[in-house]
Protein backbone atom coordinates (compact mmCIF):
# COMPACT_ATOMS: atom_id res chain seq x y z
CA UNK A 1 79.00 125.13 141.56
CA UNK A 2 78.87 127.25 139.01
CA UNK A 3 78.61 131.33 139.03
CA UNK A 4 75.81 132.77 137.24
CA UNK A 5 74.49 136.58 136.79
CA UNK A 6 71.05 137.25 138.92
CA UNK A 7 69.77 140.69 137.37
CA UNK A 8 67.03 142.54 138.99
CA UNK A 9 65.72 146.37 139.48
CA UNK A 10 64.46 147.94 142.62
CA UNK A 11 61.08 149.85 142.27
CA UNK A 12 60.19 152.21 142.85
CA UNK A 13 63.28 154.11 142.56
CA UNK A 14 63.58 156.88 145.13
CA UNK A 15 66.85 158.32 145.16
CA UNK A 16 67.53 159.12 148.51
CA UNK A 17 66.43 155.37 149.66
CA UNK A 18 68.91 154.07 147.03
CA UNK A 19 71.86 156.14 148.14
CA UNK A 20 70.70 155.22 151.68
CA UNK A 21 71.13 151.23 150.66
CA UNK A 22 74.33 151.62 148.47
CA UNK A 23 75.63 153.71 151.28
CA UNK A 24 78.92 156.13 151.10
CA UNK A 25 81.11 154.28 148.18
CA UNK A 26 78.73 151.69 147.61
CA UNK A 27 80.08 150.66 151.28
CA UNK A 28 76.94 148.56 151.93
CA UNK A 29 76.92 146.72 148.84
CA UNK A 30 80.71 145.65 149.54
CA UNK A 31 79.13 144.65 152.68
CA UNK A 32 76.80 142.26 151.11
CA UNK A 33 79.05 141.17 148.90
CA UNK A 34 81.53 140.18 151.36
CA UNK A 35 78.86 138.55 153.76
CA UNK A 36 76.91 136.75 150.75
CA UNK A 37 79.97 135.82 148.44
CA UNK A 38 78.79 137.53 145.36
CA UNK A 39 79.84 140.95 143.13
CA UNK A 40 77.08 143.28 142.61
CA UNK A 41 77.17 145.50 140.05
CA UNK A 42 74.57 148.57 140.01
CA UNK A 43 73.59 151.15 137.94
CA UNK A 44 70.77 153.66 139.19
CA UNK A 45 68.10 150.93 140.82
CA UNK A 46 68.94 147.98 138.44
CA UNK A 47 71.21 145.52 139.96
CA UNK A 48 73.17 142.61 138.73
CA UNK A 49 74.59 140.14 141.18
CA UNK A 50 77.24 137.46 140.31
CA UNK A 51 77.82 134.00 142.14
CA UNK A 52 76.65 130.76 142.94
CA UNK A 53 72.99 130.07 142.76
CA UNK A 54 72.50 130.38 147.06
CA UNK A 55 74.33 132.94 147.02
CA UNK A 56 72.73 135.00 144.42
CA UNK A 57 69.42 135.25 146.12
CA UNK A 58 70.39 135.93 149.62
CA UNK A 59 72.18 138.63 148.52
CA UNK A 60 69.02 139.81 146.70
CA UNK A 61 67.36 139.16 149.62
CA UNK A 62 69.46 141.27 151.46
CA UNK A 63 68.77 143.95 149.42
CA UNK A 64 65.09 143.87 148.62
CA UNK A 65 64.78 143.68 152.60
CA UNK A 66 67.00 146.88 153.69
CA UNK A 67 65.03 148.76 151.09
CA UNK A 68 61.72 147.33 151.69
CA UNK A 69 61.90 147.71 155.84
CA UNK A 70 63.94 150.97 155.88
CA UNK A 71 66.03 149.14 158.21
CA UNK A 72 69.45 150.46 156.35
CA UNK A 73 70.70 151.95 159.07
CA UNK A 74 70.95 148.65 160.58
CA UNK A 75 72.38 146.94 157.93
CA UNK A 76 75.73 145.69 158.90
CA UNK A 77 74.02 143.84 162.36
CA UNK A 78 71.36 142.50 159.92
CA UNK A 79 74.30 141.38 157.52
CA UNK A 80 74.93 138.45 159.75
CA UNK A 81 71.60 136.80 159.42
CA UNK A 82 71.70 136.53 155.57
CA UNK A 83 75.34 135.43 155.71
CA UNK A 84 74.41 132.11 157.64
CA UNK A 85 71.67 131.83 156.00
């Protein structure tokens, strides 16, 4: 399979959700990246996510739903579901 670049932005930005998301270190985001086999790159609310195709959109997925639901604090139980997904 090859790895391609997914690139997306998060609106509308609200700072507090994003930091939220990204948590301490971008700690979440290694999170997904680890659970989804992809490297996400971010600057402000504009995201770029790198690996296969699958991949790619669950981890987008993953993303657009934490923010969306305010469910971040319950991220890394959540992680599971998009992993196996």
């Amino acid at each position: 399979m090859s790895t391609r670049t997914l690139e997306f932005s998060l609106e509308p930005v609200d700072n507090h959700q994003l930091a939220s998301l990204c948590g301490p270190l971008d700690e979440n985001l290694h999170q997904i990246e680890q659970a989804c086999d992809v490297t996400i790159a971010r600057r402000s609310a504009h995201f770029r996510i790198q690996g296969t195709g699958a991949s790619r959109e669950r981890a987008a997925r993953a993303l657009r739903f934490f923010l969306s639901s305010q469910a971040i604090p319950k991220m890394r139980s959540a992680l599971m579901t998009f992993s196996s997904a």
